[in-house]
Protein backbone atom coordinates (compact mmCIF):
# COMPACT_ATOMS: atom_id res chain seq x y z
CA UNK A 1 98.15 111.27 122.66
CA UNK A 2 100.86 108.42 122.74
CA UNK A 3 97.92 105.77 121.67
CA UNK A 4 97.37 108.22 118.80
CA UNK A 5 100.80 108.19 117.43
CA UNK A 6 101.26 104.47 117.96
CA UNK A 7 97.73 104.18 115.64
CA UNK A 8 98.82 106.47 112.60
CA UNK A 9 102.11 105.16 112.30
CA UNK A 10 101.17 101.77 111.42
CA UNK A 11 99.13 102.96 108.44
CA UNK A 12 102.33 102.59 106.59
CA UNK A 13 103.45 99.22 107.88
CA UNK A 14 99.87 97.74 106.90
CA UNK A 15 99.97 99.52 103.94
CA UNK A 16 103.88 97.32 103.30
CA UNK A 17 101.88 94.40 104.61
CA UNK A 18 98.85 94.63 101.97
CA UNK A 19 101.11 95.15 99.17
CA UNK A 20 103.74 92.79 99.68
CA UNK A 21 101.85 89.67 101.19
CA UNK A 22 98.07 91.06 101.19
CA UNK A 23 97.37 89.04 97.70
CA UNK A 24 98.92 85.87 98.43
CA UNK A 25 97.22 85.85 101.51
CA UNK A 26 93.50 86.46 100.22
CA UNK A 27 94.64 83.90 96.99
CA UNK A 28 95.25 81.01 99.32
CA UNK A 29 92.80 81.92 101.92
CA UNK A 30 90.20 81.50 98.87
CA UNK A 31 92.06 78.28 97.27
CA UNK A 32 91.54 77.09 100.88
CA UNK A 33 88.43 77.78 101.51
CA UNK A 34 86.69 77.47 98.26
CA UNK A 35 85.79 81.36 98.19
CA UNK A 36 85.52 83.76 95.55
CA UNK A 37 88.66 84.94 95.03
CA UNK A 38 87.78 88.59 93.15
CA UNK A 39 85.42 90.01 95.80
CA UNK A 40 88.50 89.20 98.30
CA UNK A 41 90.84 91.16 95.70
CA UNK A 42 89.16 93.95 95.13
CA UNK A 43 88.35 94.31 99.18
CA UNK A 44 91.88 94.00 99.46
CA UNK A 45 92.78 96.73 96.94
CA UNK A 46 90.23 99.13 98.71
CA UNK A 47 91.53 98.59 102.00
CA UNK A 48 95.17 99.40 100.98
CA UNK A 49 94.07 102.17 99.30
CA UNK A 50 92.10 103.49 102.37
CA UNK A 51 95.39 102.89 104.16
CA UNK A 52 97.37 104.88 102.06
CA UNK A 53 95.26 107.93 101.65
CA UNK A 54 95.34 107.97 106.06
CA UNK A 55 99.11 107.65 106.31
CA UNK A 56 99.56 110.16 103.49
CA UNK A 57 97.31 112.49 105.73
CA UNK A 58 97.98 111.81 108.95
CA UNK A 59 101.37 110.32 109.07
CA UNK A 60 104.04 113.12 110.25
CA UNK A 61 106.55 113.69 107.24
CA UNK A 62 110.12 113.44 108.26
CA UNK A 63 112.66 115.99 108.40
CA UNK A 64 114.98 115.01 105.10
CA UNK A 65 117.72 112.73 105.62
CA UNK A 66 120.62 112.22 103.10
CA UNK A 67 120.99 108.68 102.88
CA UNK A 68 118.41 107.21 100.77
CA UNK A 69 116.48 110.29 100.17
CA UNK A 70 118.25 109.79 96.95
CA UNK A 71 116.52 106.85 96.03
CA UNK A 72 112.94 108.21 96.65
CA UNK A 73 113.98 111.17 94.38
CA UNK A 74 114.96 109.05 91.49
CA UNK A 75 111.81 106.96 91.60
CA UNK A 76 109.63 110.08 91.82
CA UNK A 77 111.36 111.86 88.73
CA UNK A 78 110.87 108.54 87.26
CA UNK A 79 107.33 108.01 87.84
CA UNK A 80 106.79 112.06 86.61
CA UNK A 81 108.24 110.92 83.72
CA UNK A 82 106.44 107.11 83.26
CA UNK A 83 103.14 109.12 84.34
CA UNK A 84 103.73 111.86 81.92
CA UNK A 85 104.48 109.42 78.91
CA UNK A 86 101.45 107.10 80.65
CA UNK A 87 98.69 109.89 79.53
CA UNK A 88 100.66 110.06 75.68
CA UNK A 89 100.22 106.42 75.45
CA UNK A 90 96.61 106.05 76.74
CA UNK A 91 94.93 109.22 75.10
CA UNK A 92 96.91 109.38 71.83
CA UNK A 93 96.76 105.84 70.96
CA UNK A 94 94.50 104.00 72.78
CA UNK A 95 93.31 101.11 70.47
CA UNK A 96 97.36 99.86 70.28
CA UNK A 97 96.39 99.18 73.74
CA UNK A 98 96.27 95.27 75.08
CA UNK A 99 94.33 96.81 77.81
CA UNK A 100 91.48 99.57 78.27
CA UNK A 101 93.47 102.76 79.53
CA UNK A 102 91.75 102.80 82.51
CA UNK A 103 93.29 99.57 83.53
CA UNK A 104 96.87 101.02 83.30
CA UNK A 105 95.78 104.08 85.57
CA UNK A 106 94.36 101.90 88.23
CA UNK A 107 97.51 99.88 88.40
CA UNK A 108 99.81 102.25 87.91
CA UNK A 109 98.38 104.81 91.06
CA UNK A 110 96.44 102.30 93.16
CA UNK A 111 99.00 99.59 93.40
CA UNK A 112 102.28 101.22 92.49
CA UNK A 113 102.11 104.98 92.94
CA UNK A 114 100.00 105.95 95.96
CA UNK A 115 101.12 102.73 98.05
CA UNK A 116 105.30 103.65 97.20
CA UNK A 117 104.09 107.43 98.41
CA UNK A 118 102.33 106.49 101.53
CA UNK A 119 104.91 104.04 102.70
CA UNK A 120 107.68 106.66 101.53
CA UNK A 121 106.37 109.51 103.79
CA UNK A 122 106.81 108.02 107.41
CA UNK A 123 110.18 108.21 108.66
CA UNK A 124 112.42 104.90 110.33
CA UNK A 125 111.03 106.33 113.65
CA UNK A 126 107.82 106.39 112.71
CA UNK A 127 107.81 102.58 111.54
CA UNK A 128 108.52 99.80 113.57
CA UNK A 129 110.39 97.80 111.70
CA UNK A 130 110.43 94.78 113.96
CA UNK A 131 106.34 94.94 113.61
CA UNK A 132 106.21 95.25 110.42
CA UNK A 133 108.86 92.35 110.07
CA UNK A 134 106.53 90.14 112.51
CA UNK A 135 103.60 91.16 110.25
CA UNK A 136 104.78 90.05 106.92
CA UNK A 137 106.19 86.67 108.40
CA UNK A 138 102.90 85.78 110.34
CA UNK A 139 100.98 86.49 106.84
CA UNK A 140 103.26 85.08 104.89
CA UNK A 141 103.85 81.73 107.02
CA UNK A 142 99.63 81.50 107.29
CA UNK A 143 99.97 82.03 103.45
CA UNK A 144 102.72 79.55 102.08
CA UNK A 145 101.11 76.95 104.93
CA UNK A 146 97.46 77.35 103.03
CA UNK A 147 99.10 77.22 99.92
CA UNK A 148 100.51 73.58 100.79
CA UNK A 149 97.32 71.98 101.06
CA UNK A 150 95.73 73.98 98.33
CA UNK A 151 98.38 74.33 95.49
CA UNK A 152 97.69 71.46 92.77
CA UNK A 153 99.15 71.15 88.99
CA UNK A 154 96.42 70.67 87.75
CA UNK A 155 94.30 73.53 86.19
CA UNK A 156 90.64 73.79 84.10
CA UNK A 157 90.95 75.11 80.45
CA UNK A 158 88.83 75.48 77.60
CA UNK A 159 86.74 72.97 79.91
CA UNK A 160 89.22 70.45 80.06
CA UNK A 161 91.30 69.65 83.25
CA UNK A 162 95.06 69.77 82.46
CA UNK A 163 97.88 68.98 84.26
CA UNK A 164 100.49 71.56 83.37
CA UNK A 165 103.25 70.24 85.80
CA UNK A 166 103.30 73.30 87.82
CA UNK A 167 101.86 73.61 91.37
CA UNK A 168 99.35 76.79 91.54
CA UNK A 169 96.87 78.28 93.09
CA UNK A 170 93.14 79.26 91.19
CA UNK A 171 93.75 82.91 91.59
CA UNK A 172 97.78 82.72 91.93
CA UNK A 173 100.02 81.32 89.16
CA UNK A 174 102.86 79.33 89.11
CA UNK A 175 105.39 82.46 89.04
CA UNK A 176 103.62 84.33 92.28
CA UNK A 177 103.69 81.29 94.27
CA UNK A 178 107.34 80.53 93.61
CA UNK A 179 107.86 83.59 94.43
CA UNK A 180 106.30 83.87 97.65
CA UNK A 181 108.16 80.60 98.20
CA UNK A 182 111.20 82.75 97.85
CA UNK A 183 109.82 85.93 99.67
CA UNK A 184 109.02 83.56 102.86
CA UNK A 185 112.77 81.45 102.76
CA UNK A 186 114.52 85.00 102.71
CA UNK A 187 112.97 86.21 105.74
CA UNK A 188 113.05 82.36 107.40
CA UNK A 189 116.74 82.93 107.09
CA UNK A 190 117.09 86.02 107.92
CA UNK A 191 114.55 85.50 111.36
CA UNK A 192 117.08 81.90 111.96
CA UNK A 193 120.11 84.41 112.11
CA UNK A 194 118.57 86.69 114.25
CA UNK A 195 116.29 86.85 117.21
CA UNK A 196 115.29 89.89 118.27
CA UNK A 197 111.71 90.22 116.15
CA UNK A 198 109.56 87.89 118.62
CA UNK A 199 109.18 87.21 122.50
CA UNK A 200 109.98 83.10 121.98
CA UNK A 201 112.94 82.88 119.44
CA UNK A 202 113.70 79.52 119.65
CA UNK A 203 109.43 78.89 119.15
CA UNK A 204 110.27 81.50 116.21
CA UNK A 205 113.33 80.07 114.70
CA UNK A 206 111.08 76.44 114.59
CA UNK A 207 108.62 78.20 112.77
CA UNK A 208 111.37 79.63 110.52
CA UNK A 209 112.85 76.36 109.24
CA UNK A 210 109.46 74.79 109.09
CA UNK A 211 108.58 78.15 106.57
CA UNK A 212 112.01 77.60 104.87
CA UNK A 213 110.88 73.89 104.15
CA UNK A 214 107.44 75.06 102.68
CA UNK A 215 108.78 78.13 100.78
CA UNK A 216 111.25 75.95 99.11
CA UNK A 217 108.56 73.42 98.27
CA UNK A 218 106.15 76.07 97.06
CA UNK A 219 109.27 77.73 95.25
CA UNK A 220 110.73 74.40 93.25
CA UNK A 221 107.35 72.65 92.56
CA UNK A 222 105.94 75.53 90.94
CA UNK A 223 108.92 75.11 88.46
CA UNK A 224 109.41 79.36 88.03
CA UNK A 225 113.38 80.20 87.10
CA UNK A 226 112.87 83.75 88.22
CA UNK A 227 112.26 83.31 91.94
CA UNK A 228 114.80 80.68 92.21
CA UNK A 229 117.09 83.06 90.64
CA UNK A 230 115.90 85.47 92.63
CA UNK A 231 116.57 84.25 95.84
CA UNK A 232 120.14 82.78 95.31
CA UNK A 233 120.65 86.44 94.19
CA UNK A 234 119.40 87.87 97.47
CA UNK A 235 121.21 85.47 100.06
CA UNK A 236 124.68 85.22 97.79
CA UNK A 237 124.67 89.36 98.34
CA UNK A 238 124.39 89.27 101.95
CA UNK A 239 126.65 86.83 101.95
CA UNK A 240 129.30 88.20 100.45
CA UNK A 241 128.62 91.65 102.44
CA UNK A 242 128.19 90.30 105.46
CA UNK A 243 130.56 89.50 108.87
CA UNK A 244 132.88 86.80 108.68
CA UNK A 245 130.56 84.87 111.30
CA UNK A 246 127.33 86.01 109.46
CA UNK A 247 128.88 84.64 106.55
CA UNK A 248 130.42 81.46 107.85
CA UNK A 249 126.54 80.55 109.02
CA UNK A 250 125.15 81.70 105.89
CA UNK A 251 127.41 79.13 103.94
CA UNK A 252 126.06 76.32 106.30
CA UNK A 253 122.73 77.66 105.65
CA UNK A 254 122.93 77.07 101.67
CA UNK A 255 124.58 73.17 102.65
CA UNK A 256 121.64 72.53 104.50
CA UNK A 257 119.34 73.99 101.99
CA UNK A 258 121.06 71.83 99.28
CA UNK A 259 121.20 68.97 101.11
CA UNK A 260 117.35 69.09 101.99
CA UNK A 261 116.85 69.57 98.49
CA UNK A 262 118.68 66.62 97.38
CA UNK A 263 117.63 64.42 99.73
CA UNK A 264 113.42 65.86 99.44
CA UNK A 265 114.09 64.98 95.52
CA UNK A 266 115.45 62.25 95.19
CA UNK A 267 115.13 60.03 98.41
CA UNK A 268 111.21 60.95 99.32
CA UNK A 269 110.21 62.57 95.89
CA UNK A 270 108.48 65.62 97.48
CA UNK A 271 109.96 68.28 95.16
CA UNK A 272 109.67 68.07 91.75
CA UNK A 273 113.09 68.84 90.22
CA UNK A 274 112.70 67.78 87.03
CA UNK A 275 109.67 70.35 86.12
CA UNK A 276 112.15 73.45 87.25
CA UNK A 277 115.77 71.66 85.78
CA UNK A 278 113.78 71.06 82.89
CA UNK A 279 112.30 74.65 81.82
CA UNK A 280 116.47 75.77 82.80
CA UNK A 281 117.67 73.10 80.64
CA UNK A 282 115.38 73.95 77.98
CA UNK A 283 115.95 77.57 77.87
CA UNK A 284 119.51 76.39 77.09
CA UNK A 285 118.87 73.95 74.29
CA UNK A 286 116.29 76.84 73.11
CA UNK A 287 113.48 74.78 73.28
CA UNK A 288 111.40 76.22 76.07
CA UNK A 289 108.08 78.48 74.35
CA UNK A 290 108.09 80.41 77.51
CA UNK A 291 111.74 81.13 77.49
CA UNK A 292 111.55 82.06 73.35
CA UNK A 293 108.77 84.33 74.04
CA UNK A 294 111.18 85.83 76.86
CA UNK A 295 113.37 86.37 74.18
CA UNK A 296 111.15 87.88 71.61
CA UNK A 297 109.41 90.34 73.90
CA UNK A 298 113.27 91.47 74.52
CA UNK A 299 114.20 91.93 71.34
CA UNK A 300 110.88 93.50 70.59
CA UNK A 301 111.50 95.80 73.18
CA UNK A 302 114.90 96.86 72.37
CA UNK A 303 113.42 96.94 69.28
CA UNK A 304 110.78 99.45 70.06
CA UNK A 305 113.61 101.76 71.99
CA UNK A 306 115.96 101.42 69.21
CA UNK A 307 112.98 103.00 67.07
CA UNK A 308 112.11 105.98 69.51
CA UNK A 309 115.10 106.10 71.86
CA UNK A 310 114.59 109.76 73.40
CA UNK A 311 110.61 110.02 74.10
CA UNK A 312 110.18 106.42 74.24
CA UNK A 313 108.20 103.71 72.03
CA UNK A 314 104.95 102.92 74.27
CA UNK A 315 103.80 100.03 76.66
CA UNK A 316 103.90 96.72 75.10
CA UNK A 317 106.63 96.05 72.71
CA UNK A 318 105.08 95.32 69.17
CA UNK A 319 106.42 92.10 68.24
CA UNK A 320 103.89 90.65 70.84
CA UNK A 321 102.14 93.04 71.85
CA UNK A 322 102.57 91.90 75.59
CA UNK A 323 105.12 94.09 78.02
CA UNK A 324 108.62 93.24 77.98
CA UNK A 325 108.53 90.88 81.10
CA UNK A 326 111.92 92.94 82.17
CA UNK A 327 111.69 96.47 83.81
CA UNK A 328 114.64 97.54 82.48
CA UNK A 329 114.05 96.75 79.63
CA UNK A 330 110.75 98.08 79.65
CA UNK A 331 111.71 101.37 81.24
CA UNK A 332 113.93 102.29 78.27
CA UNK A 333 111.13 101.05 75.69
CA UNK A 334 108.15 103.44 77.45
CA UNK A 335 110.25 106.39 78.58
CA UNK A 336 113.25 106.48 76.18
CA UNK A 337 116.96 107.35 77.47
CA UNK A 338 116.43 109.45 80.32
CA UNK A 339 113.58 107.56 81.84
CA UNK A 340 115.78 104.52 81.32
CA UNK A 341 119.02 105.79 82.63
CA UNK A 342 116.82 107.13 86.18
CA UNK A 343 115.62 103.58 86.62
CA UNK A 344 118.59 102.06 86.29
CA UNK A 345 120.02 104.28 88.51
CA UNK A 346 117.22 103.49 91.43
CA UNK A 347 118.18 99.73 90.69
CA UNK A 348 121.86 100.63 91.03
CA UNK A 349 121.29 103.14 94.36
CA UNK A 350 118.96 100.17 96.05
CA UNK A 351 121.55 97.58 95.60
CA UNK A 352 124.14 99.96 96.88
CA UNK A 353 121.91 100.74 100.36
CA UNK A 354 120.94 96.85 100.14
CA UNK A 355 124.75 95.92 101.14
CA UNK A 356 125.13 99.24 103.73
CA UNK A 357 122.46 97.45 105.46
CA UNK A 358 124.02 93.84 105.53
CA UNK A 359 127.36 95.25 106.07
CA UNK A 360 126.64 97.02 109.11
CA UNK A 361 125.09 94.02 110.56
CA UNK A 362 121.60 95.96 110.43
CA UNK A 363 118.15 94.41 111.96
CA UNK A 364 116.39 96.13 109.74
CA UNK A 365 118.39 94.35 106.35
CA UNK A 366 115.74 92.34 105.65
CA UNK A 367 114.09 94.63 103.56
CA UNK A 368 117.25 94.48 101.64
CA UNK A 369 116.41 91.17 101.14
CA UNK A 370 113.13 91.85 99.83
CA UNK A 371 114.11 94.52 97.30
CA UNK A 372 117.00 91.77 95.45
CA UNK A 373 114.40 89.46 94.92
CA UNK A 374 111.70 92.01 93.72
CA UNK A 375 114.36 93.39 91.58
CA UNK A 376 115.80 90.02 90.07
CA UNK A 377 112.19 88.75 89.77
CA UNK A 378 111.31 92.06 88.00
CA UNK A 379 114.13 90.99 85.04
CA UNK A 380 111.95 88.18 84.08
CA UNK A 381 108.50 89.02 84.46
CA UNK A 382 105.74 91.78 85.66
CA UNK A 383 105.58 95.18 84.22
CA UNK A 384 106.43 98.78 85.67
CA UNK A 385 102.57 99.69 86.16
CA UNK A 386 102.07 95.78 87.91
CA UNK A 387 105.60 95.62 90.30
CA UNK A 388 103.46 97.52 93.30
CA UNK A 389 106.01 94.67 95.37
CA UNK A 390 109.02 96.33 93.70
CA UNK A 391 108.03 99.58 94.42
CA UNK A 392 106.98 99.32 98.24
CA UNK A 393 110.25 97.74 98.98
CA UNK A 394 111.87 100.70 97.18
CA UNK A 395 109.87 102.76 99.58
CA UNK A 396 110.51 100.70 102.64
CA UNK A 397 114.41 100.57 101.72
CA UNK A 398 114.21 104.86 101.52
CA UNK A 399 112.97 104.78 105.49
CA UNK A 400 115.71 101.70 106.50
CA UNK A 401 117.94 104.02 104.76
CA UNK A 402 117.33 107.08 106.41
CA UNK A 403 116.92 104.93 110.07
CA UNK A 404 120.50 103.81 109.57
CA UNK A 405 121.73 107.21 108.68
CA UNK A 406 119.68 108.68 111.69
CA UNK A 407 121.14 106.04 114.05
CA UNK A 408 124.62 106.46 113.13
CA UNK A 409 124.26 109.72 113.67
CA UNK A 410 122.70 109.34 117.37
CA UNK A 411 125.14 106.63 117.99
CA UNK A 412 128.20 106.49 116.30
CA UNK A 413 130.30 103.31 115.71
CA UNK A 414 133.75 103.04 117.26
CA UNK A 415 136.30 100.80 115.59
CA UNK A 416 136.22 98.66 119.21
CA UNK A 417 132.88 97.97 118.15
CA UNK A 418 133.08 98.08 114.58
CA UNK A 419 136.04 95.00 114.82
CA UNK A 420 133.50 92.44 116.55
CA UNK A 421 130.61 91.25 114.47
CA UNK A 422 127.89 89.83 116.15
CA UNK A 423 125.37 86.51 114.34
CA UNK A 424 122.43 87.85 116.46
CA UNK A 425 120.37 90.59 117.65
CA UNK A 426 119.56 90.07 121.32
CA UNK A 427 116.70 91.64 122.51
């Protein structure tokens, strides 16, 4: 009966794992190999959604906890709202559509929806978190290492080969793999200050730097602003929130990581800094097409609210008939005040549990991590029906929430112990 329970729980966990690393995984493995990269997608899609529909049926629901119970709530009267608005948009007016309206249902419930609700409906004892941090890293490191070999700048279109000046993969573009770059150098760091998560930490905390030396390769090469901005918005956070110690080592961290960069660019020539400096030095002398059409889908989609601020405007904004490329943005243009208010409000309430965790010195912060740089990456591309990453860690960050709570409650802190931070988790 034991074996049981220890089998349904980790529905959820590989249900995190498909979702957050499950595509860059089957991208590089088919970049690597030379495979077709949509039969791998759409076996990967099943499989997570097989996984979801199990944990949502098997998977014990847990009793309701205070802490971050308010966060699932909001993004459920959210998505009642996005869904509601979702059928208005796709059955009203159908040929303003960039896509077929199935397309937006698929997305919307098979990668955002039923994955967030699945995840959601375990409780923190119920998922291991250490597993499910082991998990992602394993992936992810197998993942960013493939993507090393594989990644090139240069790309076939209109029959041509170009060279765009932006490492890739085929089936993964420059913005994805700069952002796994960042995904994988959050949780390096985070596994280098800790050691608890495998049975040889110092093998692990090689492996970490090693990732943290790939991830930032992957991450400046592919010359994306967002996951750059991304993760300097994650680790300044738990810096700031952290332990004096935790944040005295997280200051060293960022030398290092400067230094390496400097000396990578300009001594050996492995990272291209000029391709990322450049698009951020163009986006301030207005001069970047990217960054303009930023701009225009912004003001299109303030636009568009402006226009039909209670009920909403629909989802693309019309000046380019693309989404926004900012979910907040884009949650005020296709649900209208109230739908926008909620959603900034789940932003707000996941930062706010985000520092609770680092604060307290939590193992289980890292998915803290990951929600900051879904978030910040959500501000400058993806769309609300696409983000299934954004949502899962909103999910995950519910059930570290309501561990915390559940474990302060079993164990309270005294103020002995409260007055001596500690760098590392011993096992």
């Amino acid at each position: 009966m034991a074996s049981l329970k220890i089998q349904r729980s980790i529905f959820p966990e590989l249900v995190l794992l498909g979702s957050l690393a499950g595509f860059p995984f089957v991208a590089a493995i088919a970049d690597f190999f030379s495979l077709p990269s949509t039969l791998l997608s759409i076996a990967l899609r099943a499989t997570i959604f097989i996984l979801c529909v199990i944990a949502l049926i098997h998977v014990k629901k847990p009793k309701r906890q205070q802490t971050g119970e308010t966060l699932i709530r909001l993004a459920m009267l959210f998505w009642i709202i996005y869904l509601i608005r979702l059928s208005y948009y796709t059955t009203a007016f159908p040929s303003n559509l960039r896509l077929t309206p199935a397309l937006y249902w698929v997305w919307a419930l098979g990668v955002c929806l039923i994955p967030m609700l699945s995840i959601s409906s375990a409780s923190g004892k119920q998922i291991d978190f250490d597993r499910s941090f082991r998990m992602l890293f394993v992936v992810g490191f197998i993942a960013i290492l493939m993507a090393y070999f594989s990644a090139s700048t240069e790309v076939y279109r209109d029959g041509r080969l170009l060279d765009i000046g932006r490492i890739q993969l085929d089936s993964l573009n420059p913005i994805s793999l700069g952002r796994l770059g960042a995904v994988m150098t959050a949780l390096s760091i985070w596994l280098i200050l800790k050691k608890r998560y495998f049975e040889f930490p110092n093998l692990a905390r090689g492996a970490a730097v090693v990732a943290v030396a790939i991830g930032v390769y992957l991450m400046i090469n592919s010359g994306s602003r967002g996951p750059v901005l991304a993760l300097l918005s994650s680790l300044m956070l738990l810096t700031f929130a952290s332990s004096i110690r935790r944040g005295v080592a997280m200051a060293l961290i960022f030398m290092l990581l400067a230094s390496a960069i400097y000396i990578s660019a300009e001594r050996f020539s492995i990272l291209n800094m000029d391709a990322l400096l450049g698009r951020f030095a163009a986006m301030q002398q207005m001069s970047d097409m990217a960054a303009q059409e930023r701009l225009t889908s912004f003001g299109g989609a303030v636009a568009a609210f402006r226009d039909s601020p209670i009920l909403g405007f629909g989802l693309e904004e019309p000046r380019t008939g693309f989404y926004p490329h900012n979910l907040v943005l884009e949650a005020f243009m296709s649900t209208g005040l109230i739908g926008g208010v909620i959603f900034l409000w789940i932003c707000a309430s996941g930062v706010l549990v985000s520092i609770r965790l680092f604060k307290s010195n939590n193992p289980d912060g890292w998915v803290g991590l990951l929600f900051i740089i879904y978030l910040v990456q959500g501000m400058f591309s993806g769309a609300l029906y696409q983000s299934g990453e954004f949502w899962c860690s909103v999910a995950i960050l519910t059930v570290a929430a309501a561990r915390a709570k559940a474990q302060s409650t079993d164990h309270p802190v005294t103020p002995q112990h409260a007055a001596a931070p500690v760098l590392a988790d011993e096992r």
